[in-house]
PDB file of N, CA and C in Angstrom:
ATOM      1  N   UNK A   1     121.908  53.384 -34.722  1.00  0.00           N
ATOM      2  CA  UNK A   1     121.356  52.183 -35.282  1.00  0.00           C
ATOM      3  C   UNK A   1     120.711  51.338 -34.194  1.00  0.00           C
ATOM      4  N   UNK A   2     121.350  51.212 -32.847  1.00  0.00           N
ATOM      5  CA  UNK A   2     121.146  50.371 -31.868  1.00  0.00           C
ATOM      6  C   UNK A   2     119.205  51.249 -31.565  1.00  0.00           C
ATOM      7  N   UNK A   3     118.813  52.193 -31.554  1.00  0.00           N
ATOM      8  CA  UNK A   3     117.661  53.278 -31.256  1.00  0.00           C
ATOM      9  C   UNK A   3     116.906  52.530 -32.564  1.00  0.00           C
ATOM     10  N   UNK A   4     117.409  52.620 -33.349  1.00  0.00           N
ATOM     11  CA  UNK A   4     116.438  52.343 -34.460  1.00  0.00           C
ATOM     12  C   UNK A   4     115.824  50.611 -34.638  1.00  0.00           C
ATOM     13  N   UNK A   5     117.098  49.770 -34.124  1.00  0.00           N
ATOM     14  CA  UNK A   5     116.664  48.820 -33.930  1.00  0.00           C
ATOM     15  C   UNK A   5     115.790  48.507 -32.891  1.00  0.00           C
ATOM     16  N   UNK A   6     115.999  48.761 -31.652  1.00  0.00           N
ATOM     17  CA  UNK A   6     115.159  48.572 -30.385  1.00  0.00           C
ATOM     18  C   UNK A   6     113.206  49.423 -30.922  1.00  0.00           C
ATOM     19  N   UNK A   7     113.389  50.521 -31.784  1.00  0.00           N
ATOM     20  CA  UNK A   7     112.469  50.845 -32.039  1.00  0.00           C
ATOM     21  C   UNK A   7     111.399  49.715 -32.800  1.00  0.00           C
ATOM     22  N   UNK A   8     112.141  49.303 -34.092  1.00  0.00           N
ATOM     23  CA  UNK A   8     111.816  48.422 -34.995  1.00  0.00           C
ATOM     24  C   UNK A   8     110.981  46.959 -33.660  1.00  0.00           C
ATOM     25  N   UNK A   9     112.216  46.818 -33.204  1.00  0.00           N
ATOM     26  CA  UNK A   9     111.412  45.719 -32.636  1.00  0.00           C
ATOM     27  C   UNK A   9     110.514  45.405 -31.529  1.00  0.00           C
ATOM     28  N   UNK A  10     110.372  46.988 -31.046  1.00  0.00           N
ATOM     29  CA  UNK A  10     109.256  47.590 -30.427  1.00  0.00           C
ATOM     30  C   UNK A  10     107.918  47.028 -31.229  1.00  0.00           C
ATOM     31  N   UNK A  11     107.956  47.865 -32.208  1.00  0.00           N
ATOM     32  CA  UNK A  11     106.939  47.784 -32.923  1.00  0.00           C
ATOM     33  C   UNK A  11     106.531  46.652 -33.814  1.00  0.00           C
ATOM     34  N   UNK A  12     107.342  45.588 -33.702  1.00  0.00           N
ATOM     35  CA  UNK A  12     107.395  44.421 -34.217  1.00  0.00           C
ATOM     36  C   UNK A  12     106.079  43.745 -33.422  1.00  0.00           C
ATOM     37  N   UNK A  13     106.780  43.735 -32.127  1.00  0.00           N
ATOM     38  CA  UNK A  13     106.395  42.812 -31.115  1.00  0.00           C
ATOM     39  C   UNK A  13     105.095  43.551 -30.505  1.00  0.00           C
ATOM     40  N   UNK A  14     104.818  44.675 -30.292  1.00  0.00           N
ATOM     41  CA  UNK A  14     104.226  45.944 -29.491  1.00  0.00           C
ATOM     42  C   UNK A  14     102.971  46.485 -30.195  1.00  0.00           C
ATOM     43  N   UNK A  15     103.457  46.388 -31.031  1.00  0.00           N
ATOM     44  CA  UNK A  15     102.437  47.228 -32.346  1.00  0.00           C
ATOM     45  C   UNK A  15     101.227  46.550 -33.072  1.00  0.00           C
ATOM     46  N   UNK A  16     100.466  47.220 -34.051  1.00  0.00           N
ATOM     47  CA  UNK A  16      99.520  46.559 -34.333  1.00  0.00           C
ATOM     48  C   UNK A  16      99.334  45.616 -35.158  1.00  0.00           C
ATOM     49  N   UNK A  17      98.414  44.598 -35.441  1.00  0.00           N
ATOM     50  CA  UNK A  17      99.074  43.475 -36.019  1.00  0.00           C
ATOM     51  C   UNK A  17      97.899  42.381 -36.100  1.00  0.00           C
ATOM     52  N   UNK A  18      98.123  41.704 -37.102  1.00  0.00           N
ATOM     53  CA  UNK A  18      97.153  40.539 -36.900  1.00  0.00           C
ATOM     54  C   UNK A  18      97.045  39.316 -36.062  1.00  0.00           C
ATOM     55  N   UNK A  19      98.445  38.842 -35.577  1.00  0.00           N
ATOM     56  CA  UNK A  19      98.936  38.266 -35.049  1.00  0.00           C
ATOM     57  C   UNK A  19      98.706  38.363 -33.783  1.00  0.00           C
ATOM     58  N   UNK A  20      97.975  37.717 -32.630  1.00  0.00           N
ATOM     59  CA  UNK A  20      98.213  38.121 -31.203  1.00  0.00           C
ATOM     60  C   UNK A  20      99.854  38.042 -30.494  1.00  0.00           C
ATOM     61  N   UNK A  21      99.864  38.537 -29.481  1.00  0.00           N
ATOM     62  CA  UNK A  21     101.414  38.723 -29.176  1.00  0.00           C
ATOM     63  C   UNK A  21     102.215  37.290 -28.523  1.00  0.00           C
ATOM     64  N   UNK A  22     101.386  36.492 -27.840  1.00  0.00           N
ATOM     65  CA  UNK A  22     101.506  35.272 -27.989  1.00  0.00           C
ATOM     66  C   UNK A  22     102.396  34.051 -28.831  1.00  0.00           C
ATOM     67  N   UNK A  23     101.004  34.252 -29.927  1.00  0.00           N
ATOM     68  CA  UNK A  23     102.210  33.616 -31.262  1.00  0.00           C
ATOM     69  C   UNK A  23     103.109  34.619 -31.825  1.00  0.00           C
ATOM     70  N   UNK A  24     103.330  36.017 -31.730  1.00  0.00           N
ATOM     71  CA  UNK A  24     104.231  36.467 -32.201  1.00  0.00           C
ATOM     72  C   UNK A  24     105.754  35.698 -31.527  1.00  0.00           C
ATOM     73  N   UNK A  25     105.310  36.183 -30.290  1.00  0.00           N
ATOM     74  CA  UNK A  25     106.729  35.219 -29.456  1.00  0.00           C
ATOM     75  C   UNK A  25     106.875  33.947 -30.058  1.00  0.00           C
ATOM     76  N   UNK A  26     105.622  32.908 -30.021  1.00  0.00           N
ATOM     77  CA  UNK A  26     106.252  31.645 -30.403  1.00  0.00           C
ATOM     78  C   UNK A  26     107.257  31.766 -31.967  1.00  0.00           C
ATOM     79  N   UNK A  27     106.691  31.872 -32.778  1.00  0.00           N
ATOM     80  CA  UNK A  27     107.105  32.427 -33.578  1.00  0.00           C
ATOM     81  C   UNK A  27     108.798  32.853 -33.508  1.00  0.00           C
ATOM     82  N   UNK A  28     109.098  33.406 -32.573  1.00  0.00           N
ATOM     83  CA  UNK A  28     109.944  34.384 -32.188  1.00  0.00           C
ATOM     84  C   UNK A  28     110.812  33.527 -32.012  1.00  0.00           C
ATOM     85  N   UNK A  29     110.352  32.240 -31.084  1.00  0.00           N
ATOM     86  CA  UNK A  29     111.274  31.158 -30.475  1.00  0.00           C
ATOM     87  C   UNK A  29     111.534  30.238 -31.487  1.00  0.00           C
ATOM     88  N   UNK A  30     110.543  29.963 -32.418  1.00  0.00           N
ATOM     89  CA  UNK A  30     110.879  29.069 -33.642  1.00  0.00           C
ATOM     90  C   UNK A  30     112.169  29.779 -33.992  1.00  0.00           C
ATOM     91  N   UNK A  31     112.199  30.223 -34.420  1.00  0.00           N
ATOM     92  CA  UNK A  31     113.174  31.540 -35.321  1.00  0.00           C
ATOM     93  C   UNK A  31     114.719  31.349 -34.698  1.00  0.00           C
ATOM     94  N   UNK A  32     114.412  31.613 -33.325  1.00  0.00           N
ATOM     95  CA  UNK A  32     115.774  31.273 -32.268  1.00  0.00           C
ATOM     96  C   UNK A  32     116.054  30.382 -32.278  1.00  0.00           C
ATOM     97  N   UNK A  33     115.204  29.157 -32.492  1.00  0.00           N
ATOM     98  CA  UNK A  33     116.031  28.000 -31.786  1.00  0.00           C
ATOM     99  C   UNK A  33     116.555  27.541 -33.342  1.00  0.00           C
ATOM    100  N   UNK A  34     116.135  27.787 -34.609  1.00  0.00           N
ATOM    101  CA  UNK A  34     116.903  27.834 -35.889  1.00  0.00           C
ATOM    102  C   UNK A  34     118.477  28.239 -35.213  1.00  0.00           C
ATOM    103  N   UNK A  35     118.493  29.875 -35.641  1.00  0.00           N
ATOM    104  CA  UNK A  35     119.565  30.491 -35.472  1.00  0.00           C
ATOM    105  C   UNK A  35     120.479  30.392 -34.334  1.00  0.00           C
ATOM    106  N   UNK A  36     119.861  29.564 -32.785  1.00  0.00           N
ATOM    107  CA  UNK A  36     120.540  29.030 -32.168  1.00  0.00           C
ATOM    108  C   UNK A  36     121.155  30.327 -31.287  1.00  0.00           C
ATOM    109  N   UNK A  37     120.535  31.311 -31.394  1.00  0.00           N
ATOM    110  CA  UNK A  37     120.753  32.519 -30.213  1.00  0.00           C
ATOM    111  C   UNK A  37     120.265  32.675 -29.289  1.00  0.00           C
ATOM    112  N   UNK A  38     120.938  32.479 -28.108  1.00  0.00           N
ATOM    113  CA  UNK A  38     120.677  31.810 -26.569  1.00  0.00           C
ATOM    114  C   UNK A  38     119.987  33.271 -26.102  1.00  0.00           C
ATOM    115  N   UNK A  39     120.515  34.686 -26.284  1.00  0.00           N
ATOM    116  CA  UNK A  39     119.057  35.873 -25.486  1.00  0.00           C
ATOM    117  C   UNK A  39     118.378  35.949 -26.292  1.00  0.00           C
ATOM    118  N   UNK A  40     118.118  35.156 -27.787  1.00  0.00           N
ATOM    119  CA  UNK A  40     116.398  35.380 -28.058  1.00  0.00           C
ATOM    120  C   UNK A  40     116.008  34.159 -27.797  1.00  0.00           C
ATOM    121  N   UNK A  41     116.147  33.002 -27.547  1.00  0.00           N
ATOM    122  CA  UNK A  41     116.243  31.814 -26.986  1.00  0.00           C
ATOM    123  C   UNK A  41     115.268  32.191 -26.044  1.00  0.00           C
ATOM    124  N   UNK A  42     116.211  32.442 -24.880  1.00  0.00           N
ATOM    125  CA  UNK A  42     115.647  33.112 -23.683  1.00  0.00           C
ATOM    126  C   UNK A  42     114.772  33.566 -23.606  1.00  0.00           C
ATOM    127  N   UNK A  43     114.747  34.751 -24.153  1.00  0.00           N
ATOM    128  CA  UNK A  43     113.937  36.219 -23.936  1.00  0.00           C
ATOM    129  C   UNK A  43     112.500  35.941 -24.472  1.00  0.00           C
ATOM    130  N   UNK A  44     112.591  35.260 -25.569  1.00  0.00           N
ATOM    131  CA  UNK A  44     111.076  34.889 -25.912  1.00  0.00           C
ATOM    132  C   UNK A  44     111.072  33.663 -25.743  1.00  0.00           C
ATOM    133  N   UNK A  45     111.001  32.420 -25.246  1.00  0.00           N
ATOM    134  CA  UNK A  45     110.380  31.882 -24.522  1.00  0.00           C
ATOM    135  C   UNK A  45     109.845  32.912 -22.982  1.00  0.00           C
ATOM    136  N   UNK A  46     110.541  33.278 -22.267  1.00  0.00           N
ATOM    137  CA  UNK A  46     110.146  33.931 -21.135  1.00  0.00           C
ATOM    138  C   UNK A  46     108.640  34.686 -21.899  1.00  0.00           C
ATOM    139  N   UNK A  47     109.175  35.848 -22.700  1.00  0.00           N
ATOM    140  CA  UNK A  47     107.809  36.574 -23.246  1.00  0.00           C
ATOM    141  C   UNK A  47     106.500  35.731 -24.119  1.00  0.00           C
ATOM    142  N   UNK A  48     106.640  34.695 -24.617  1.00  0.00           N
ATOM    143  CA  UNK A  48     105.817  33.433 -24.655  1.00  0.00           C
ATOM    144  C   UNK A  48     104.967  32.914 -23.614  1.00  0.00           C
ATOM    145  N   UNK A  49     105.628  32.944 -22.339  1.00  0.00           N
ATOM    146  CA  UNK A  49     104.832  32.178 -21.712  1.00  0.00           C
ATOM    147  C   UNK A  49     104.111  33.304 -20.676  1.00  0.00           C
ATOM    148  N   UNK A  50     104.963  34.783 -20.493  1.00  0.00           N
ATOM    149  CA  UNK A  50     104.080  35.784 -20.025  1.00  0.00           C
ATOM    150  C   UNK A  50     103.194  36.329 -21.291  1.00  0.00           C
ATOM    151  N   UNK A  51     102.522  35.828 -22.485  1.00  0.00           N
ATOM    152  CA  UNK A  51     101.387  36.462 -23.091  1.00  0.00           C
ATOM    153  C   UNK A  51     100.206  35.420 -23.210  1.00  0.00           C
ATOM    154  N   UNK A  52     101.162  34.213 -22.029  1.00  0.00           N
ATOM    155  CA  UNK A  52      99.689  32.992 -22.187  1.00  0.00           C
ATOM    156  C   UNK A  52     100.091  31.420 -22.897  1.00  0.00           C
ATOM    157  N   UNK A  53     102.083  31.382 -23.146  1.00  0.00           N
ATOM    158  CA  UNK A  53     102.315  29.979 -24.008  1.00  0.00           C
ATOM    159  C   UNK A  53     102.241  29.181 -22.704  1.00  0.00           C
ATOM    160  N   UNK A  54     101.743  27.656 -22.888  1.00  0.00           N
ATOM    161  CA  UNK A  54     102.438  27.008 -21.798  1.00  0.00           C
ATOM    162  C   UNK A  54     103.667  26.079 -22.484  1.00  0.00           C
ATOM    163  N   UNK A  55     104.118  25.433 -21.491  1.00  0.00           N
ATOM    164  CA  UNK A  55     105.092  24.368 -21.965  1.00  0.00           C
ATOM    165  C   UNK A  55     104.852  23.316 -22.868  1.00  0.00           C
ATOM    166  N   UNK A  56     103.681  22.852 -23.174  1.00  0.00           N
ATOM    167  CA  UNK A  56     103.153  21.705 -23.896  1.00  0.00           C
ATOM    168  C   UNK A  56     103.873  22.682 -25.482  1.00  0.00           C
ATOM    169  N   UNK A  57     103.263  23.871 -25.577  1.00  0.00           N
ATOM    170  CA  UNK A  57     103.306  24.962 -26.774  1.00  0.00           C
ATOM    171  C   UNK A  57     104.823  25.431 -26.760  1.00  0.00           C
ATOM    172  N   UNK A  58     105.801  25.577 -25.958  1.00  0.00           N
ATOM    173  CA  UNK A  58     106.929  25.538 -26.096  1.00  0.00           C
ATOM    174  C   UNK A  58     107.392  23.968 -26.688  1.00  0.00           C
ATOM    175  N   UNK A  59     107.254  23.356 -25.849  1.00  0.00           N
ATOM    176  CA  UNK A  59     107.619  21.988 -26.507  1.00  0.00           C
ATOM    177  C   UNK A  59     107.097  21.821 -28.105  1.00  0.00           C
ATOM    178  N   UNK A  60     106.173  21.860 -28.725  1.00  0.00           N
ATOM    179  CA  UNK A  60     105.776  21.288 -29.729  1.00  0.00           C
ATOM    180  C   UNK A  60     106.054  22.306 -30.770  1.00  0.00           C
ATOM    181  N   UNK A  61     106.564  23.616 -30.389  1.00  0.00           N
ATOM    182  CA  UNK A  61     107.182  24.793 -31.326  1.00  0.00           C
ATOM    183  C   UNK A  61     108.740  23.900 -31.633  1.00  0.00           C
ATOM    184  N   UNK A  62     109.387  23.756 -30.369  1.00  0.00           N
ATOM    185  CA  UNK A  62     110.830  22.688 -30.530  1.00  0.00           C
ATOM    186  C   UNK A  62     110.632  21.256 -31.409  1.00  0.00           C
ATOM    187  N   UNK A  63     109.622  20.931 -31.425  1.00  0.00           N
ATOM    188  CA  UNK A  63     109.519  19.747 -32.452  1.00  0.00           C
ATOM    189  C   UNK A  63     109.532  20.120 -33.903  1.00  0.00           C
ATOM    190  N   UNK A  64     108.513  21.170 -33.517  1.00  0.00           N
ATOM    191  CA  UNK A  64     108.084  21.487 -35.360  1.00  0.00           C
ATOM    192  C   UNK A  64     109.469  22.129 -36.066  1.00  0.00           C
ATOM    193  N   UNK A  65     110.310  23.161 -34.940  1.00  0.00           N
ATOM    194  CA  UNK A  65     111.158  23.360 -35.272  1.00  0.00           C
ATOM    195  C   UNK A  65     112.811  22.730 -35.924  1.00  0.00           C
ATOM    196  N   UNK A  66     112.561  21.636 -34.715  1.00  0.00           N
ATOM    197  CA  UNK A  66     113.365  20.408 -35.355  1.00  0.00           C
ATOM    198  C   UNK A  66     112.869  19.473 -36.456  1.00  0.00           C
ATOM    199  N   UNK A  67     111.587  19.079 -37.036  1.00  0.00           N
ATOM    200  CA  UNK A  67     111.350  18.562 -37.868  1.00  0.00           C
ATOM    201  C   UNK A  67     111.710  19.776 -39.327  1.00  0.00           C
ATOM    202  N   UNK A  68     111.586  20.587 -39.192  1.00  0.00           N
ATOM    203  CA  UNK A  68     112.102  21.561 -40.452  1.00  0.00           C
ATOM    204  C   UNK A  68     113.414  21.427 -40.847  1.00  0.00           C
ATOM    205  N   UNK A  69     114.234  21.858 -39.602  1.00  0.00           N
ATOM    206  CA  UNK A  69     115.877  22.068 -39.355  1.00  0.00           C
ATOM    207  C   UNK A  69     115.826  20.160 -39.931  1.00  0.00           C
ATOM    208  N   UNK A  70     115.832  19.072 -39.758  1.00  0.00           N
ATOM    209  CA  UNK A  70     116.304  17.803 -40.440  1.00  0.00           C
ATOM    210  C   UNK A  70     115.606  17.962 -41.462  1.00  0.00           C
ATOM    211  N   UNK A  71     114.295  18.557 -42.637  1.00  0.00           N
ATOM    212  CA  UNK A  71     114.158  18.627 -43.215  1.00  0.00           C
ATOM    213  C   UNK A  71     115.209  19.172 -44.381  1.00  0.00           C
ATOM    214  N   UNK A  72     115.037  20.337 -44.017  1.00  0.00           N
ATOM    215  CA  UNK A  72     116.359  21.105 -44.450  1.00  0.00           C
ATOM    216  C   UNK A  72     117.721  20.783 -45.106  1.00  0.00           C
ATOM    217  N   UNK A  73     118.245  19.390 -43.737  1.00  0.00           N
ATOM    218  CA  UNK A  73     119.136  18.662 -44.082  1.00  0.00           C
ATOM    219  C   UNK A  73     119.270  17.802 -44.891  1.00  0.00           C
ATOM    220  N   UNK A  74     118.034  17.284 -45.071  1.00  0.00           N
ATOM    221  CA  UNK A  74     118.109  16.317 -46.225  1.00  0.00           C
ATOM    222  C   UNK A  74     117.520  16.938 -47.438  1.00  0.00           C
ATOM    223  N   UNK A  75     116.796  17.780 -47.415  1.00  0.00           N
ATOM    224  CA  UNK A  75     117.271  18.277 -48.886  1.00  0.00           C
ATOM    225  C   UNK A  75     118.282  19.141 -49.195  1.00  0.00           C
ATOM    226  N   UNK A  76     119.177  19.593 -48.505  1.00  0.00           N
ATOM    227  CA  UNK A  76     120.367  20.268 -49.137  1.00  0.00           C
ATOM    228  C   UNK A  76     121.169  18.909 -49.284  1.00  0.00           C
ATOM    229  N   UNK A  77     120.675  17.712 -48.659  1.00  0.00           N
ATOM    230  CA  UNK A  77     122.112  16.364 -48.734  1.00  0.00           C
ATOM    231  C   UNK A  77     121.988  15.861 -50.062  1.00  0.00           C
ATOM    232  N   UNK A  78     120.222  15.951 -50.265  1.00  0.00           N
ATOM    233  CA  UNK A  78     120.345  15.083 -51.893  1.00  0.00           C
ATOM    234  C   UNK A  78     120.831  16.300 -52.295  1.00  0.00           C
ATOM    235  N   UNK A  79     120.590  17.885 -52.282  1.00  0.00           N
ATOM    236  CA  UNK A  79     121.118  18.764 -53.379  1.00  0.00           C
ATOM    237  C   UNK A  79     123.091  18.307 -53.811  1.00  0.00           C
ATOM    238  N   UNK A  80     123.249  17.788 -52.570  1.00  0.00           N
ATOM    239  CA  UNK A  80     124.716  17.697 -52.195  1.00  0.00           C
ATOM    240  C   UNK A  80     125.243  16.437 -53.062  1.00  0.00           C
ATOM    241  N   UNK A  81     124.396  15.242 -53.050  1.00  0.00           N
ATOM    242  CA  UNK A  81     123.893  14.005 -54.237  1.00  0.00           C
ATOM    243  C   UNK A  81     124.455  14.357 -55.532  1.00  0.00           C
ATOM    244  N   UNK A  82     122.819  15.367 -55.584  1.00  0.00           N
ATOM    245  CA  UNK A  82     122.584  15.775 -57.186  1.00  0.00           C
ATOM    246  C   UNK A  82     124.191  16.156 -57.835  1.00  0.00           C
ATOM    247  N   UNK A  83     124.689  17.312 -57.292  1.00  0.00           N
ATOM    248  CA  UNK A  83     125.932  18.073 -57.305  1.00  0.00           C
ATOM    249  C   UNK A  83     127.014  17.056 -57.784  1.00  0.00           C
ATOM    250  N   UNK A  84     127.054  16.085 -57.119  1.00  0.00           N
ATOM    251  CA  UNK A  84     128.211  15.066 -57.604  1.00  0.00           C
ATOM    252  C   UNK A  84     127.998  14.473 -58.466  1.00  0.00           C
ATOM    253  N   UNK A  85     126.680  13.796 -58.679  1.00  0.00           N
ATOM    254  CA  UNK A  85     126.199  13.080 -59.785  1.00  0.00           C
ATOM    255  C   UNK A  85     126.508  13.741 -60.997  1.00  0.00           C
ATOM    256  N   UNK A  86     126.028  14.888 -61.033  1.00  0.00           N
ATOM    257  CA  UNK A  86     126.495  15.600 -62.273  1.00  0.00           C
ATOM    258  C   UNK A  86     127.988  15.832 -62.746  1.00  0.00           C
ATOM    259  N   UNK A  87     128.758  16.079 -61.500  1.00  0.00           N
ATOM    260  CA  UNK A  87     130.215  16.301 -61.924  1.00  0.00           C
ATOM    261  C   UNK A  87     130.725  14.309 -62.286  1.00  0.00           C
ATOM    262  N   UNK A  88     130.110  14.078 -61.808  1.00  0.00           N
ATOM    263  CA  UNK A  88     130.721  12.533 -62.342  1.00  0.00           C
ATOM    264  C   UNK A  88     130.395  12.162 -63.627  1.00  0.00           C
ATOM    265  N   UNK A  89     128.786  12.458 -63.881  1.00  0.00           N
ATOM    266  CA  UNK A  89     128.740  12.230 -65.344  1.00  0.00           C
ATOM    267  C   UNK A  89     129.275  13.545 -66.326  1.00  0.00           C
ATOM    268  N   UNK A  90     129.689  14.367 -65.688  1.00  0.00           N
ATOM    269  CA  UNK A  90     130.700  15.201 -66.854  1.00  0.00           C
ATOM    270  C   UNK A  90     129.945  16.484 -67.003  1.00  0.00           C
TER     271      UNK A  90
END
């Protein structure tokens, strides 16, 4: 499985695509800094900025990323609202 994965994401990242490899990474790092996993964290920022990201583009991937992630939060909080409202009115 470990072969099949490393393959997969060979060809994720490697392969052909519409996407230049660039934003694939950013992309990559959005994704991480969600899920909060420090070697893809890592690993693509590093591969981000070797296909051409600079830091301004790291930085403003971490914004957009944090403006989603508090998005997120507040609509699962009203979902969290809604949820009670209803059990209160019966």
């Amino acid at each position: 499985m470990g072969e099949a994965f490393a393959a997969f994401d060979d060809a994720v990242f490697n392969g052909p695509g519409e996407i230049p490899r660039k934003y694939r990474e950013i992309i990559a790092l959005a994704v991480a800094l969600t899920t909060q996993c420090d070697a893809c964290l890592k690993g693509h920022a590093r591969a981000a900025v070797v296909h051409g990201a600079t830091e301004e583009e790291l930085a403003e991937t971490t914004y957009i990323t944090a403006a989603l992630r508090a998005g997120g939060g507040i609509v699962h909080g009203m979902k969290a609202l809604a949820a009670t409202q209803r059990t209160a009115a019966g």
